[in-house]
PDB file of N, CA and C in Angstrom:
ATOM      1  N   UNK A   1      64.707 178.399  22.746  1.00  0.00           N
ATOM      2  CA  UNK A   1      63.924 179.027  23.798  1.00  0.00           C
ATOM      3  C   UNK A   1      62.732 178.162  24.185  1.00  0.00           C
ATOM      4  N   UNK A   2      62.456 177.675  23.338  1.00  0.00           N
ATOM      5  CA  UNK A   2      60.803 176.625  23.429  1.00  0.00           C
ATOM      6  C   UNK A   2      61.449 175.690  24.896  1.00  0.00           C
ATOM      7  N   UNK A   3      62.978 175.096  24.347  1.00  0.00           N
ATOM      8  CA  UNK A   3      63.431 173.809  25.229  1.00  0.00           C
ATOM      9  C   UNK A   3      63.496 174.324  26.329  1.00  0.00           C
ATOM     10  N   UNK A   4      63.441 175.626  26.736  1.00  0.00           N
ATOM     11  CA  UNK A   4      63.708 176.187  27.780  1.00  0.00           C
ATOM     12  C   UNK A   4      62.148 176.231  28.855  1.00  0.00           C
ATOM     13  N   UNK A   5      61.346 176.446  28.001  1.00  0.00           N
ATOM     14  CA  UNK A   5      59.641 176.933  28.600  1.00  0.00           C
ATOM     15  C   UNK A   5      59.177 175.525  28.661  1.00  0.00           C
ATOM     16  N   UNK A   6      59.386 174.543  27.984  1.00  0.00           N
ATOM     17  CA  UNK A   6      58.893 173.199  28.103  1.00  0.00           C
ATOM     18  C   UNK A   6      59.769 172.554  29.584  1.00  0.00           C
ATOM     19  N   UNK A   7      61.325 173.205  29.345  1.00  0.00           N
ATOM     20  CA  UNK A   7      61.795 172.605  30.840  1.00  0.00           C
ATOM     21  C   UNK A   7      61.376 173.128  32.412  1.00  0.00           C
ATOM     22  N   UNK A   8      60.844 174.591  31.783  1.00  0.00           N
ATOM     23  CA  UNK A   8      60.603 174.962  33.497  1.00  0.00           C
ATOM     24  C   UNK A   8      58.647 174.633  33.597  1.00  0.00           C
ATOM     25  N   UNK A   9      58.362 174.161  32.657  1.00  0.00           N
ATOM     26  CA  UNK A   9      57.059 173.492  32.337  1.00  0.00           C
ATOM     27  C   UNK A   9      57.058 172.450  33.277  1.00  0.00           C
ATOM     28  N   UNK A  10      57.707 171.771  32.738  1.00  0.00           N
ATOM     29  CA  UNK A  10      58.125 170.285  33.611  1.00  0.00           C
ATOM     30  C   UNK A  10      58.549 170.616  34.980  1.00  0.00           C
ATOM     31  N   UNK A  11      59.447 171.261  35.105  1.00  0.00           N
ATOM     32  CA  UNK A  11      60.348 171.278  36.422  1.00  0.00           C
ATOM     33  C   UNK A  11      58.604 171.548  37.078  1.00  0.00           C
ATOM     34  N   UNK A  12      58.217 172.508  37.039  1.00  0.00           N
ATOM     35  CA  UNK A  12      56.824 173.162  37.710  1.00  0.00           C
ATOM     36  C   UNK A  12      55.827 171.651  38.173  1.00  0.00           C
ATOM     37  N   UNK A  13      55.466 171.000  36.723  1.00  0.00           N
ATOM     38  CA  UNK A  13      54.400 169.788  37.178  1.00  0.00           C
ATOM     39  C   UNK A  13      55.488 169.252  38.594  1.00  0.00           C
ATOM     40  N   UNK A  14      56.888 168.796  38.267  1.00  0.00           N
ATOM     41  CA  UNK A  14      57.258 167.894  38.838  1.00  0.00           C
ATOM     42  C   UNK A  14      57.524 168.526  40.413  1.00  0.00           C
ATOM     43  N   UNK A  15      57.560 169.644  40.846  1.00  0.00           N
ATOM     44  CA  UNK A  15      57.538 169.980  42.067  1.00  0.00           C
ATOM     45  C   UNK A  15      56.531 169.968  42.462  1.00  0.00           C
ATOM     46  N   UNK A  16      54.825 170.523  41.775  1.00  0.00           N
ATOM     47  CA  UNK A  16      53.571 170.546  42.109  1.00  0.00           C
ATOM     48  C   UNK A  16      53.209 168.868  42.678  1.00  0.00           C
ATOM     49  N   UNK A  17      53.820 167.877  41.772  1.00  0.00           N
ATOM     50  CA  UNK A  17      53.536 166.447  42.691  1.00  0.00           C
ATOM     51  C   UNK A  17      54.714 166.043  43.495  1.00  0.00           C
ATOM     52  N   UNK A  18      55.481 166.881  44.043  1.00  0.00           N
ATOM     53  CA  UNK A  18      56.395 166.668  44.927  1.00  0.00           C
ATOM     54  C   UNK A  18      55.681 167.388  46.346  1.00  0.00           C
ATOM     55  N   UNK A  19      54.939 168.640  46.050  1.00  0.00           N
ATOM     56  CA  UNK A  19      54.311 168.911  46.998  1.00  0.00           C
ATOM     57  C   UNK A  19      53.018 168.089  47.608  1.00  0.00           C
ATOM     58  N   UNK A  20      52.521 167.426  46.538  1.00  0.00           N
ATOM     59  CA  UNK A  20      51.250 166.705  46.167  1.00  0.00           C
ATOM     60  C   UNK A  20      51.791 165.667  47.533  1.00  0.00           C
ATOM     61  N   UNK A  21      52.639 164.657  47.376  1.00  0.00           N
ATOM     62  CA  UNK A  21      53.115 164.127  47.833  1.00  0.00           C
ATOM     63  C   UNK A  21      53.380 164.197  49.575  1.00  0.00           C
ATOM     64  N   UNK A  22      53.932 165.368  49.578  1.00  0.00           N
ATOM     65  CA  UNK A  22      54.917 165.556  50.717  1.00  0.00           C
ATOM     66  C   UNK A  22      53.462 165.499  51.518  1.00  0.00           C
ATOM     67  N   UNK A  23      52.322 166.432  51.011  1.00  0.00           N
ATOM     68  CA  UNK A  23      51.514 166.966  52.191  1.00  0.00           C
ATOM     69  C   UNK A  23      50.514 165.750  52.317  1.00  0.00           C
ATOM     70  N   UNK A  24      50.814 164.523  51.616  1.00  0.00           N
ATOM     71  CA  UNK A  24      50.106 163.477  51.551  1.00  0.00           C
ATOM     72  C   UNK A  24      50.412 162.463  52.821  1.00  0.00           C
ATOM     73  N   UNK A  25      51.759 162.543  52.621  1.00  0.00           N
ATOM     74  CA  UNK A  25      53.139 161.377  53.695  1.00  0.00           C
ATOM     75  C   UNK A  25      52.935 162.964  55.010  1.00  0.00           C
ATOM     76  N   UNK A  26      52.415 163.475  55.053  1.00  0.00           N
ATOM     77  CA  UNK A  26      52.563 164.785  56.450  1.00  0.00           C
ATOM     78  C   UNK A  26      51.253 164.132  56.714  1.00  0.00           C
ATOM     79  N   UNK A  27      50.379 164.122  56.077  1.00  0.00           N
ATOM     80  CA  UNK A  27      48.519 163.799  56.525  1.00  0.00           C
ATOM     81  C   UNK A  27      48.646 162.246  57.235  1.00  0.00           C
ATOM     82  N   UNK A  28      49.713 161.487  56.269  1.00  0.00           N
ATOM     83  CA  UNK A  28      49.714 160.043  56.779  1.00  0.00           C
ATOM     84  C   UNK A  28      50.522 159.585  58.085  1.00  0.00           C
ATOM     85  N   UNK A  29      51.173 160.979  58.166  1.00  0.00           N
ATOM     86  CA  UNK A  29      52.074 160.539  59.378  1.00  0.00           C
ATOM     87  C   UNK A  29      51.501 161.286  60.639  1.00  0.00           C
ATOM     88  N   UNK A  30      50.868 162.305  60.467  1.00  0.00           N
ATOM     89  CA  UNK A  30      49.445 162.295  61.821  1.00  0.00           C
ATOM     90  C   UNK A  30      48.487 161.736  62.240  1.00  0.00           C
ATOM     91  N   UNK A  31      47.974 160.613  60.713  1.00  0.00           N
ATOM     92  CA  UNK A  31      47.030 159.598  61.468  1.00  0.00           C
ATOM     93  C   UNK A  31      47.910 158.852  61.977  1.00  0.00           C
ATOM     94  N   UNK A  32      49.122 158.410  61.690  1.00  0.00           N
ATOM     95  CA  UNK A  32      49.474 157.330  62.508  1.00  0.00           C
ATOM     96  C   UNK A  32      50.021 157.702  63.673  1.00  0.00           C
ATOM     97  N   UNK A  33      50.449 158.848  64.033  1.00  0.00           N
ATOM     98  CA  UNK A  33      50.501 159.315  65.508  1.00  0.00           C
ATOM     99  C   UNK A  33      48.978 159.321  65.971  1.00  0.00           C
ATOM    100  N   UNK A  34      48.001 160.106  65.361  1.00  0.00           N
ATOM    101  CA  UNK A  34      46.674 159.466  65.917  1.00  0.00           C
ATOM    102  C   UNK A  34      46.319 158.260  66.574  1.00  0.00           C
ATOM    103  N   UNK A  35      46.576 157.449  65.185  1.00  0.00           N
ATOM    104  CA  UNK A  35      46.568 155.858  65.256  1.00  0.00           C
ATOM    105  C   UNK A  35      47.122 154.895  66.464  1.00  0.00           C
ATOM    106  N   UNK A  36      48.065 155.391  66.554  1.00  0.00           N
ATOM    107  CA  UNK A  36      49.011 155.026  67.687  1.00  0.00           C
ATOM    108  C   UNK A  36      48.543 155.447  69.242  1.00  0.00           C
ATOM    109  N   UNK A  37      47.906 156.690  69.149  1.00  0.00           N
ATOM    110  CA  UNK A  37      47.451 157.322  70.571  1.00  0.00           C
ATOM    111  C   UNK A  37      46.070 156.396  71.233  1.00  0.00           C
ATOM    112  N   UNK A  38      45.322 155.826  69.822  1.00  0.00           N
ATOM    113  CA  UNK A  38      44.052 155.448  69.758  1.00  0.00           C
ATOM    114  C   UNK A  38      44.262 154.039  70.330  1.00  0.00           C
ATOM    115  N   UNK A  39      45.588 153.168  69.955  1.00  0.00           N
ATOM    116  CA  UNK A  39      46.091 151.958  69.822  1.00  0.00           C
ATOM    117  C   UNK A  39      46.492 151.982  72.003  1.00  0.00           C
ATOM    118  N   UNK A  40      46.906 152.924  72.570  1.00  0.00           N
ATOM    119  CA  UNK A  40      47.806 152.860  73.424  1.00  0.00           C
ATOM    120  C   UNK A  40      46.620 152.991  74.898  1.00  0.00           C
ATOM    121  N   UNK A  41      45.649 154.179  73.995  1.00  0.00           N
ATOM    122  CA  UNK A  41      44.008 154.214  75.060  1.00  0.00           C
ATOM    123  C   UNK A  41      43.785 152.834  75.145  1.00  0.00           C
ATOM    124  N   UNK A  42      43.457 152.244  74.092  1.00  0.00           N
ATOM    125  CA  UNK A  42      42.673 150.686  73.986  1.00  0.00           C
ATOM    126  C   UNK A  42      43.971 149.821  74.486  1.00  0.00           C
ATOM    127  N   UNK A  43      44.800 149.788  74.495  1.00  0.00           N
ATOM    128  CA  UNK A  43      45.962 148.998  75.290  1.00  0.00           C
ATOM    129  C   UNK A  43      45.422 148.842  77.124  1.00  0.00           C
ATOM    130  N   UNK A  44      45.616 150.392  77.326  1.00  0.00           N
ATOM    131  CA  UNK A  44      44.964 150.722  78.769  1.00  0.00           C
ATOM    132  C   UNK A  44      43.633 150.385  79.247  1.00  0.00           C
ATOM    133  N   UNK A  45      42.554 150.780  78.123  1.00  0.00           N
ATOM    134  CA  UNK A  45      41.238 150.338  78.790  1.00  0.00           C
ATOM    135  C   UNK A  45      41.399 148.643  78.940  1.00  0.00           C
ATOM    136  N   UNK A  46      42.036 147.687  78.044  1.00  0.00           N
ATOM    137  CA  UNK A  46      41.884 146.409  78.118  1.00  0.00           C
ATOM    138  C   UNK A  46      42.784 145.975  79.040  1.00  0.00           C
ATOM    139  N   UNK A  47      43.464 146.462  79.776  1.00  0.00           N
ATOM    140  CA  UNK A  47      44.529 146.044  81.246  1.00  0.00           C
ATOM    141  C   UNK A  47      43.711 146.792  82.148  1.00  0.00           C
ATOM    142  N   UNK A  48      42.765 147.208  82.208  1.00  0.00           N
ATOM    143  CA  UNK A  48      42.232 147.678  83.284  1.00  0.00           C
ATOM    144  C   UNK A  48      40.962 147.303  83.779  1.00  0.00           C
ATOM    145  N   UNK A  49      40.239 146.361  82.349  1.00  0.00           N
ATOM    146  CA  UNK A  49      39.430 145.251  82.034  1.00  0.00           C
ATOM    147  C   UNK A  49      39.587 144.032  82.545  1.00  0.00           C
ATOM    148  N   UNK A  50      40.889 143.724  82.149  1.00  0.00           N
ATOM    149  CA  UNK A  50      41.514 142.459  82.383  1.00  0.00           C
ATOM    150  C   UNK A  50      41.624 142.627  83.651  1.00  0.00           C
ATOM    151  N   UNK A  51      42.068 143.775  84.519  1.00  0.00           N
ATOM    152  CA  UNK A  51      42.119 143.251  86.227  1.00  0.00           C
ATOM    153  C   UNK A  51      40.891 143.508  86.673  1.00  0.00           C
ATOM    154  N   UNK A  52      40.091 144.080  86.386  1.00  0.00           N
ATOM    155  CA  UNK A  52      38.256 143.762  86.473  1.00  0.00           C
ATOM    156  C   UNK A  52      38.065 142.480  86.696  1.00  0.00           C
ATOM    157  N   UNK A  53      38.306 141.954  85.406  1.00  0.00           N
ATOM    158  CA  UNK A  53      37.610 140.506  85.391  1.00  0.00           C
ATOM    159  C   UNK A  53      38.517 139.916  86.110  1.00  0.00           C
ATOM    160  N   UNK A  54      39.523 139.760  86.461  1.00  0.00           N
ATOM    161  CA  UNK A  54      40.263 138.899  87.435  1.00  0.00           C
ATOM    162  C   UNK A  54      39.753 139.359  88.824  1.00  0.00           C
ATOM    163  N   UNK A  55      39.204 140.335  89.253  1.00  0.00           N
ATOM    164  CA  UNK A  55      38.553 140.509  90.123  1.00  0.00           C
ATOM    165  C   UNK A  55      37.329 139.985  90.620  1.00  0.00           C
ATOM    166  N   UNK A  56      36.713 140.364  89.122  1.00  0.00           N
ATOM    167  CA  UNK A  56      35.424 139.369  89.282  1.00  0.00           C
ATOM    168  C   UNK A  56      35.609 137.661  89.563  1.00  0.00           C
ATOM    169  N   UNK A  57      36.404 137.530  88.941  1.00  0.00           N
ATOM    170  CA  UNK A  57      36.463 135.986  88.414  1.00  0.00           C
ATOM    171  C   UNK A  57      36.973 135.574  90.079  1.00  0.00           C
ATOM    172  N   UNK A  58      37.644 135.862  90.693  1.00  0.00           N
ATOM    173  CA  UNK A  58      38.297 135.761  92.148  1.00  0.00           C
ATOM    174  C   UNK A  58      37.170 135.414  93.468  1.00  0.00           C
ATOM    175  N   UNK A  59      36.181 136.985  92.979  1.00  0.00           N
ATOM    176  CA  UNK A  59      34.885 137.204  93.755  1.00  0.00           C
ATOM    177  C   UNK A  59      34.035 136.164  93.680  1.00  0.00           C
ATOM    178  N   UNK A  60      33.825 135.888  92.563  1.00  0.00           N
ATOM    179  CA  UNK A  60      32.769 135.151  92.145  1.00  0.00           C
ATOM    180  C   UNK A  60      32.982 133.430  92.815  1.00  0.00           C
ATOM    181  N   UNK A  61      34.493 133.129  92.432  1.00  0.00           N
ATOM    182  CA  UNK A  61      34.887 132.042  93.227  1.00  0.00           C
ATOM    183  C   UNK A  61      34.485 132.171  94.379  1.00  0.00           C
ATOM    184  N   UNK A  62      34.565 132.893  95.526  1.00  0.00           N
ATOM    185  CA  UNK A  62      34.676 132.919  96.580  1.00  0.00           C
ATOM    186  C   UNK A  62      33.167 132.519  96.427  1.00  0.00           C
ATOM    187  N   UNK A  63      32.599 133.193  96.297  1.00  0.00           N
ATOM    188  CA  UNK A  63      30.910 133.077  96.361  1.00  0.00           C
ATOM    189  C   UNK A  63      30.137 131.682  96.045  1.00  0.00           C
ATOM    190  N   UNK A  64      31.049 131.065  94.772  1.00  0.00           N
ATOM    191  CA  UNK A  64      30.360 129.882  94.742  1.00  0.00           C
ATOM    192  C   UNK A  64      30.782 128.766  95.493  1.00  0.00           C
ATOM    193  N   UNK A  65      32.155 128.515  96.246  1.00  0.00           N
ATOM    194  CA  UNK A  65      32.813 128.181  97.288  1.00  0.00           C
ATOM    195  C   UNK A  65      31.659 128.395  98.694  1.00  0.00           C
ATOM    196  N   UNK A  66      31.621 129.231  98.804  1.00  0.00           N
ATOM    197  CA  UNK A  66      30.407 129.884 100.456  1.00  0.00           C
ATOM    198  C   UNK A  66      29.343 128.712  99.669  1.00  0.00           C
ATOM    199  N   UNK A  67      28.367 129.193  98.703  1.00  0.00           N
ATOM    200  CA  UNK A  67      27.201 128.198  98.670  1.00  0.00           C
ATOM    201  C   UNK A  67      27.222 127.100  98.292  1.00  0.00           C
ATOM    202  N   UNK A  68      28.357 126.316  97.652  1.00  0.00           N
ATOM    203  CA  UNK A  68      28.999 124.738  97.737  1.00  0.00           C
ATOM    204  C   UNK A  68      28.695 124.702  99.099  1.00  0.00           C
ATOM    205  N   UNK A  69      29.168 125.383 100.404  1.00  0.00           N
ATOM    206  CA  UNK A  69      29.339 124.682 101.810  1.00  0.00           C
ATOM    207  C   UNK A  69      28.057 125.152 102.090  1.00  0.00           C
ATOM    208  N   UNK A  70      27.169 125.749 102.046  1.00  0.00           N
ATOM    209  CA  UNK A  70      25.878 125.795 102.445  1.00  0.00           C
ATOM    210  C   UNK A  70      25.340 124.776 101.869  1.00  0.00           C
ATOM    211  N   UNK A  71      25.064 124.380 100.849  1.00  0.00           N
ATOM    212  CA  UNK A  71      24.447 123.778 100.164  1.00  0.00           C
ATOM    213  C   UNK A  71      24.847 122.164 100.901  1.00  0.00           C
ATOM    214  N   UNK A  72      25.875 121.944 101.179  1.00  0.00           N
ATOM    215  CA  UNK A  72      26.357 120.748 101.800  1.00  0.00           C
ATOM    216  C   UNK A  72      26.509 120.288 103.107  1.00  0.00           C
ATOM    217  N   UNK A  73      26.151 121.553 103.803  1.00  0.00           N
ATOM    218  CA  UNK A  73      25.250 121.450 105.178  1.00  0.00           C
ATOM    219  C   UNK A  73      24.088 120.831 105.424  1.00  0.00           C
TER     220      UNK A  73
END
């Protein structure tokens, strides 16, 4: 009878860190859907940056182009 209370002893720890577990890999797999959402914003803000500055960078040409020819008048 003992082998019996020592086995559902055990069986008990070993499901308690099976749960331990599970709700560990559940916590880790919402930050990384987090993670991923956080990853996909910053994807977007930096392509929307990047045609900023190609905007700028375009503008700005133009501008120093105009006062090259003033300047060389």
């Amino acid at each position: 009878m003992a082998d019996v209370v020592q086995a559902t002893r055990r069986l008990e720890e070993a499901v308690t860190r099976l749960e331990t577990v599970c709700s560990t890999l559940a916590g880790a797999d919402g930050d990384r859907r987090r993670l991923a959402a956080l990853l996909a914003a910053a994807r977007a803000d930096y392509e929307a940056l990047a045609a900023a500055a190609g905007t700028v960078a375009t503008r700005l040409d133009g501008t120093i182009a105009r006062l090259n020819s003033l300047v060389e008048e």
